[in-house]
N, C-alpha and C. Protein backbone atom coordinates (compact mmCIF):
# COMPACT_ATOMS: atom_id res chain seq x y z
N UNK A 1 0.85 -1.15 0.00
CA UNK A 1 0.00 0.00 0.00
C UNK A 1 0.91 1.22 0.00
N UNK A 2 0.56 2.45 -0.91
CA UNK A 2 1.54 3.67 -1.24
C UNK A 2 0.72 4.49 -1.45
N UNK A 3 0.85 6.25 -1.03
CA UNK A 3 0.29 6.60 -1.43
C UNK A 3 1.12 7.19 -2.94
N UNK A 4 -0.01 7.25 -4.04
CA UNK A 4 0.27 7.51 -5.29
C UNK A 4 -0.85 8.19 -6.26
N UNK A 5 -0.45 8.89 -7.57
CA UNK A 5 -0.89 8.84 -8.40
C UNK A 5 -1.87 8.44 -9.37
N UNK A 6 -3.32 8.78 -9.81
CA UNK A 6 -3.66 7.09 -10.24
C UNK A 6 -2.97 7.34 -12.09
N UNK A 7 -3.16 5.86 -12.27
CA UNK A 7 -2.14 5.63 -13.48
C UNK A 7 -3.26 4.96 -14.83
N UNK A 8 -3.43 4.76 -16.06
CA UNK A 8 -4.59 4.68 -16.61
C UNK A 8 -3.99 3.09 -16.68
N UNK A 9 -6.29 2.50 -16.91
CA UNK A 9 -6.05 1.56 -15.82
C UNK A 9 -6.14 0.93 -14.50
N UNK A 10 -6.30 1.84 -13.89
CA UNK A 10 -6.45 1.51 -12.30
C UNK A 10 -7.86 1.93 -12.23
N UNK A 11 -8.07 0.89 -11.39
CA UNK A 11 -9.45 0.70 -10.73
C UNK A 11 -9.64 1.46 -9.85
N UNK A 12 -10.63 2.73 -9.61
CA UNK A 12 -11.01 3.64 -8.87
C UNK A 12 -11.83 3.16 -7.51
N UNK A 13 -11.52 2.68 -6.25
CA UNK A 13 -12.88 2.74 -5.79
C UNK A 13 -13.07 3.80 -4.43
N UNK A 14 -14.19 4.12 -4.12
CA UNK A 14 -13.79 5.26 -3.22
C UNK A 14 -15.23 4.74 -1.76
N UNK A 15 -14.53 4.98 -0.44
CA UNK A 15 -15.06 4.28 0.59
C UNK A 15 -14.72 5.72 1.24
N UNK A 16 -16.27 5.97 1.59
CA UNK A 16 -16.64 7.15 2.79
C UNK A 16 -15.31 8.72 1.85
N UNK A 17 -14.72 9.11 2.20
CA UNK A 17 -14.51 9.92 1.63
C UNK A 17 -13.15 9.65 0.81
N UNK A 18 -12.16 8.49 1.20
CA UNK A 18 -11.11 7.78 1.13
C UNK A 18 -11.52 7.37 -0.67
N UNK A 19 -10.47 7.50 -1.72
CA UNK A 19 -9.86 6.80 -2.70
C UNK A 19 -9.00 5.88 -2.82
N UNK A 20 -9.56 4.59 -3.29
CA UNK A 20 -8.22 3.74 -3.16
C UNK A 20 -8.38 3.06 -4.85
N UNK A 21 -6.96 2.97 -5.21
CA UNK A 21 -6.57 2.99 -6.47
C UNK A 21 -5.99 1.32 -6.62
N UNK A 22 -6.31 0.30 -7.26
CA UNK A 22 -5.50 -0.61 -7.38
C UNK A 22 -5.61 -1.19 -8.82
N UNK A 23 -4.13 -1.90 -8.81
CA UNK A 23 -3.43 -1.82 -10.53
C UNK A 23 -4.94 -2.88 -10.94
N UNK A 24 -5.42 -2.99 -12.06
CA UNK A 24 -6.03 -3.69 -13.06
C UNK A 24 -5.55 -5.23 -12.98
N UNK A 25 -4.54 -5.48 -13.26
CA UNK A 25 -3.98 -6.78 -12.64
C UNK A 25 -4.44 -7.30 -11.32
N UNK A 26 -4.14 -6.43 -10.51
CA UNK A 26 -4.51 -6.90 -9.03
C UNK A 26 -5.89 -7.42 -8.56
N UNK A 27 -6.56 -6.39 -9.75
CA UNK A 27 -8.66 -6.31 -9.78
C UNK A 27 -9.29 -7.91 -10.15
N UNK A 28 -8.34 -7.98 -11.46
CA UNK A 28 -8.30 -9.09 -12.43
C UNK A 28 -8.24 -10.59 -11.73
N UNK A 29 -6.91 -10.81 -11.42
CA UNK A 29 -6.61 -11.55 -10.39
C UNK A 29 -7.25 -12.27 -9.03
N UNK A 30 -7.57 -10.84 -8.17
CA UNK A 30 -7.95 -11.46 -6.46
C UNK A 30 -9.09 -10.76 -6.47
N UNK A 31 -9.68 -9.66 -7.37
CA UNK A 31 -11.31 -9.13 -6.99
C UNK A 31 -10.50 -7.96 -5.85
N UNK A 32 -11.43 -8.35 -4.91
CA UNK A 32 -11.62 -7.11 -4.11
C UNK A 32 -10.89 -7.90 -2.60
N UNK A 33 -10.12 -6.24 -2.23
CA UNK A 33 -9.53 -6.52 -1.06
C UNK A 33 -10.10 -5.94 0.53
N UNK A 34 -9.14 -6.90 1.36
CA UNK A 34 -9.77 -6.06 2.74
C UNK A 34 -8.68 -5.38 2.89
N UNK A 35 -8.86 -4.41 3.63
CA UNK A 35 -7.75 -3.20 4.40
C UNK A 35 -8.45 -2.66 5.54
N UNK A 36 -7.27 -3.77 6.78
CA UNK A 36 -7.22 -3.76 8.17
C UNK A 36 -6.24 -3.15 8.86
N UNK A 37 -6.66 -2.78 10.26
CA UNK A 37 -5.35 -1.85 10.91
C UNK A 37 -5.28 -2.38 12.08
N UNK A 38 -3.87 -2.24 12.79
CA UNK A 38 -4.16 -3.08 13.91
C UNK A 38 -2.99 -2.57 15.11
N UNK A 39 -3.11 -2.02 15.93
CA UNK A 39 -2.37 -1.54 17.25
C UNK A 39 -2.33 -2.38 18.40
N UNK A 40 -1.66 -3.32 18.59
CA UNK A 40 -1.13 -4.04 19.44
C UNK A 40 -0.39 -4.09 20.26
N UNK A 41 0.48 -4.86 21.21
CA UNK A 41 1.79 -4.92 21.53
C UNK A 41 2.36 -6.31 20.92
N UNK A 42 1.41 -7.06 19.94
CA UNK A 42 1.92 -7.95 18.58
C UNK A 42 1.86 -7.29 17.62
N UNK A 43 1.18 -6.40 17.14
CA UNK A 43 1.36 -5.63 15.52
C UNK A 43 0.88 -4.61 15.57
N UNK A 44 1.58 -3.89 14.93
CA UNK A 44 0.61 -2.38 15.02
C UNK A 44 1.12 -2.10 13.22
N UNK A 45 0.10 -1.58 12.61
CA UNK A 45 0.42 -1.35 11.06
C UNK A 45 -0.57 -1.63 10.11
N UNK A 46 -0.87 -1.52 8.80
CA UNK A 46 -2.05 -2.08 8.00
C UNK A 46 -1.81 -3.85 6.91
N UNK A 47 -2.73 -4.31 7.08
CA UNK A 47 -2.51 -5.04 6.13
C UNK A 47 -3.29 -5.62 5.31
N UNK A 48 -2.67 -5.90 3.54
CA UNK A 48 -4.18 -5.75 2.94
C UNK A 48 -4.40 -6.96 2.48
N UNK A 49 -5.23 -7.60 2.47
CA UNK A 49 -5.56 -8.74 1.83
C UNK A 49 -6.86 -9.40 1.18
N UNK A 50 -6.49 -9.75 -0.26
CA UNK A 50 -7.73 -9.98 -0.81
C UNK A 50 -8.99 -10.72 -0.49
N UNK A 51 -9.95 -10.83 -0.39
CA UNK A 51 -11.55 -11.20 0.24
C UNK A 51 -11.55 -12.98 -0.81
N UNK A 52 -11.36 -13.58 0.15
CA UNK A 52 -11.53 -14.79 -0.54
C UNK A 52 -13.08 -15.42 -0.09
N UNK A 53 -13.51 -14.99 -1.20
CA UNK A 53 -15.53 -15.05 -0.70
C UNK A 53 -15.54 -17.20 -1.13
N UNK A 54 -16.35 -17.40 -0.26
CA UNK A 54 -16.55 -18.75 0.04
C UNK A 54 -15.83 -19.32 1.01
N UNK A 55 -16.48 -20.65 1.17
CA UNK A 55 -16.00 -21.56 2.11
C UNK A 55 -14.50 -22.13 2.09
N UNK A 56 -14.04 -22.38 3.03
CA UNK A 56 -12.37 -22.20 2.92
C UNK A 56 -12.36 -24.32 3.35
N UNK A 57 -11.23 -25.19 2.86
CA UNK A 57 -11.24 -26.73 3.26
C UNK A 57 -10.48 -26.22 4.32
């Protein structure tokens, strides 16, 4: 995650007032991601990871 530019191509999506930009590849690929935050005294930082919709073995 960076903040950047958007580049043509990139998938626009925008949540509450926030823009988030991700490459076409990435869209293509995994769909749609989560972006979590987390303050701990195990982790503190974001991390993003794609929504794997369905049942998991």
């Amino acid at each position: 995650m960076a903040l950047d530019e958007p580049k043509e191509g990139d998938t626009k999506t925008e949540v509450y007032d926030f823009i988030f930009l991700t490459e076409k590849d990435l869209t293509e690929n995994f769909g749609a991601f989560t972006i979590d935050y987390s303050d701990n005294w195990l982790r503190r930082g974001f991390s993003v990871m794609p929504d794997r919709g369905g049942a998991s073995c």
